[in-house]
C-alpha atoms as a PDB file:
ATOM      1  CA  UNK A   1     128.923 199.849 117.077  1.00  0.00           C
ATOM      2  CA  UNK A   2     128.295 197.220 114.418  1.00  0.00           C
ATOM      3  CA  UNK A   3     126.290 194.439 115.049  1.00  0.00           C
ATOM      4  CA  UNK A   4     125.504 190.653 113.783  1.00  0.00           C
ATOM      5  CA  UNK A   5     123.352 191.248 110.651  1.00  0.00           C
ATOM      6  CA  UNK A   6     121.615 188.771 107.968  1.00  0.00           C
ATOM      7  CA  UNK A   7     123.095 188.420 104.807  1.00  0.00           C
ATOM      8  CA  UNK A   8     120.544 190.066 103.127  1.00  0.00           C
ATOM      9  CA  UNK A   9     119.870 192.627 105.387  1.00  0.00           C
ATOM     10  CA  UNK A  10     123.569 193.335 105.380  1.00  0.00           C
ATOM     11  CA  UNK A  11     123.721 193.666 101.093  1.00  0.00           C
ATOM     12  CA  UNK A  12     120.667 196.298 101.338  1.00  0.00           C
ATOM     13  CA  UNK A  13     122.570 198.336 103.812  1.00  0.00           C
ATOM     14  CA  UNK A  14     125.743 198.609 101.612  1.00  0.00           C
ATOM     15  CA  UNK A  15     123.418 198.811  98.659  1.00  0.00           C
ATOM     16  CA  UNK A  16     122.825 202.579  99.242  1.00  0.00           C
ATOM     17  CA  UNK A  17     126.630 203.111  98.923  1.00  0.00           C
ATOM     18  CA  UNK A  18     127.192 201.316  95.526  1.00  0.00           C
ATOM     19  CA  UNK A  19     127.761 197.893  96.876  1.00  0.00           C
ATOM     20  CA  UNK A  20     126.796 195.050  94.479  1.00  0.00           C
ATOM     21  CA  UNK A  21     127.221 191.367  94.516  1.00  0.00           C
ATOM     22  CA  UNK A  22     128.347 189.927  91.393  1.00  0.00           C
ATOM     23  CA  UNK A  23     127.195 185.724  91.321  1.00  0.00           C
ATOM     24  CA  UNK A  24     129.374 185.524  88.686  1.00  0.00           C
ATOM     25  CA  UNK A  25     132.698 185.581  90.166  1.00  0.00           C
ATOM     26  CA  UNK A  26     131.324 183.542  93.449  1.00  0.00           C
ATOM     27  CA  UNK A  27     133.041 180.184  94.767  1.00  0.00           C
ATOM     28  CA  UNK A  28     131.735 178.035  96.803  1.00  0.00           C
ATOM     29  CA  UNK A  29     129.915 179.651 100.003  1.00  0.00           C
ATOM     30  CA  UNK A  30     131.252 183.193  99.095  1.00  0.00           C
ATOM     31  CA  UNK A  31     130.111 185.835  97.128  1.00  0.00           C
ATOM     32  CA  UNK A  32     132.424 188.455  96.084  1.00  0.00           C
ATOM     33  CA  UNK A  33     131.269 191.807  96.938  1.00  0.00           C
ATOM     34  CA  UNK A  34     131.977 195.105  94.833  1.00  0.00           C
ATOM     35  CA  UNK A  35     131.746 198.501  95.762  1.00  0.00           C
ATOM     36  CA  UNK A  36     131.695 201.448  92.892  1.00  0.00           C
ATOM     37  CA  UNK A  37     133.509 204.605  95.061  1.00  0.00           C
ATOM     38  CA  UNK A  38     132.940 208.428  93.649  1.00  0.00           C
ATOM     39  CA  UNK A  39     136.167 208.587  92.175  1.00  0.00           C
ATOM     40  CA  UNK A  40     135.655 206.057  89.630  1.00  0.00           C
ATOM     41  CA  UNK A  41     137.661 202.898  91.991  1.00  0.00           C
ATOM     42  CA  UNK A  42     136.318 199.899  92.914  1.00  0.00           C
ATOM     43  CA  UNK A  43     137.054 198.075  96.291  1.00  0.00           C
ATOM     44  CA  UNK A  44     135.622 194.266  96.917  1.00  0.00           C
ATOM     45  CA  UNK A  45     135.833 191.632  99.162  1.00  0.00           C
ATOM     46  CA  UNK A  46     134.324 188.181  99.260  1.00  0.00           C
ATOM     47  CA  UNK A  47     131.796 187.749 102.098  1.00  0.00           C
ATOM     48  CA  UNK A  48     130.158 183.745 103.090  1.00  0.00           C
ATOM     49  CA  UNK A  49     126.970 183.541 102.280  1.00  0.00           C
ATOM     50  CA  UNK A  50     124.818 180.082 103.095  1.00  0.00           C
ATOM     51  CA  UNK A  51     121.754 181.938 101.826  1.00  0.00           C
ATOM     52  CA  UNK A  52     120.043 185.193 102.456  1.00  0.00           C
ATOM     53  CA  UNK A  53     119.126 184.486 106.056  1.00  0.00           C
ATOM     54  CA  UNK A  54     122.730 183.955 106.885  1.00  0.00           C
ATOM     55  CA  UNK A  55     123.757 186.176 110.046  1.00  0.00           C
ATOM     56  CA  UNK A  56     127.290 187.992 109.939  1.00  0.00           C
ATOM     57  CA  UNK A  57     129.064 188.452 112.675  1.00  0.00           C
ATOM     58  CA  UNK A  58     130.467 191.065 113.558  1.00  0.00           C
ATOM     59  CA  UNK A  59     134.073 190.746 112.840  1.00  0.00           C
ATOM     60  CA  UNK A  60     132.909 190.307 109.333  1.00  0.00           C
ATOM     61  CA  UNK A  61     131.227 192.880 109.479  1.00  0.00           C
ATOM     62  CA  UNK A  62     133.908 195.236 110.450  1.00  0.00           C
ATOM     63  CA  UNK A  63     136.437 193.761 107.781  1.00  0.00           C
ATOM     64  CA  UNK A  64     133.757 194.627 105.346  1.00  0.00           C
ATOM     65  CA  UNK A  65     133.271 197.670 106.082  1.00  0.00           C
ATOM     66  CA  UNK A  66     137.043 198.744 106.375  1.00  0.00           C
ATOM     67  CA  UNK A  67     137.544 196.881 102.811  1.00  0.00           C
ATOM     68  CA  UNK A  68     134.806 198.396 101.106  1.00  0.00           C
ATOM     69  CA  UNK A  69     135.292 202.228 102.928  1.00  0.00           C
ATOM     70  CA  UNK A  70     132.487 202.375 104.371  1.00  0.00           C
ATOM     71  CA  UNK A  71     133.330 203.273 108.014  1.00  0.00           C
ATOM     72  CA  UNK A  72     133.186 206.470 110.132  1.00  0.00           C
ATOM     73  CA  UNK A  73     136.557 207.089 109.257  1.00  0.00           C
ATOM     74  CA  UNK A  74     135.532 207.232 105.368  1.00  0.00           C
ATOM     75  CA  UNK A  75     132.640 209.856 106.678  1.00  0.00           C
ATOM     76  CA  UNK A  76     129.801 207.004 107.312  1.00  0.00           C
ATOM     77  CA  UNK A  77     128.816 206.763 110.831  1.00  0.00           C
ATOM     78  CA  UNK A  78     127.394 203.582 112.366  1.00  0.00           C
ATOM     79  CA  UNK A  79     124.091 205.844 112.934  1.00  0.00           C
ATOM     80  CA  UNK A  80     123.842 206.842 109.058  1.00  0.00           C
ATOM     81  CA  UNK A  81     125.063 202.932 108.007  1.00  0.00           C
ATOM     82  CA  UNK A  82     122.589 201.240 110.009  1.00  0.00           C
ATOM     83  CA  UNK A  83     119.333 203.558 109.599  1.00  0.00           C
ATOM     84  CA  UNK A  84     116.662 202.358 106.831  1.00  0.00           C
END
């Protein structure tokens, strides 16, 4: 089950999966999110960020992780997402 998760936290998780934020193309309290897949795709989607400490919740969360494939029905469990 996902959970509420910093900011931070949150972009070192999805950092192990080719997840990257790019500043560049950031607009006002959101940061746009890009993931590289296998195939040679890229998914994003623009998450709020009010600094590094930030919490998601977990609705967020979710959408994230359905945007950027990274759920268990994409073959990455909640136990393999979440584990350092």
């Amino acid at each position: 089950m996902d959970r509420a998760t910093r900011y931070g936290k949150l972009l070192k998780l999805t950092g192990k999966y080719g997840v990257y934020e790019d500043k560049k193309r950031a607009k006002g309290s959101e940061r746009l999110w890009i993931r590289e897949l296998p195939d040679g795709g890229k998914r994003s989607v623009p998450v709020t960020c009010h600094g590094s400490g930030y919490v998601l919740g977990v609705g967020l969360i979710r959408a994230i992780r359905r945007r950027l494939m990274l759920t268990s029905e994409h073959g990455i469990s909640n136990e393999e997402f979440y584990s350092k």
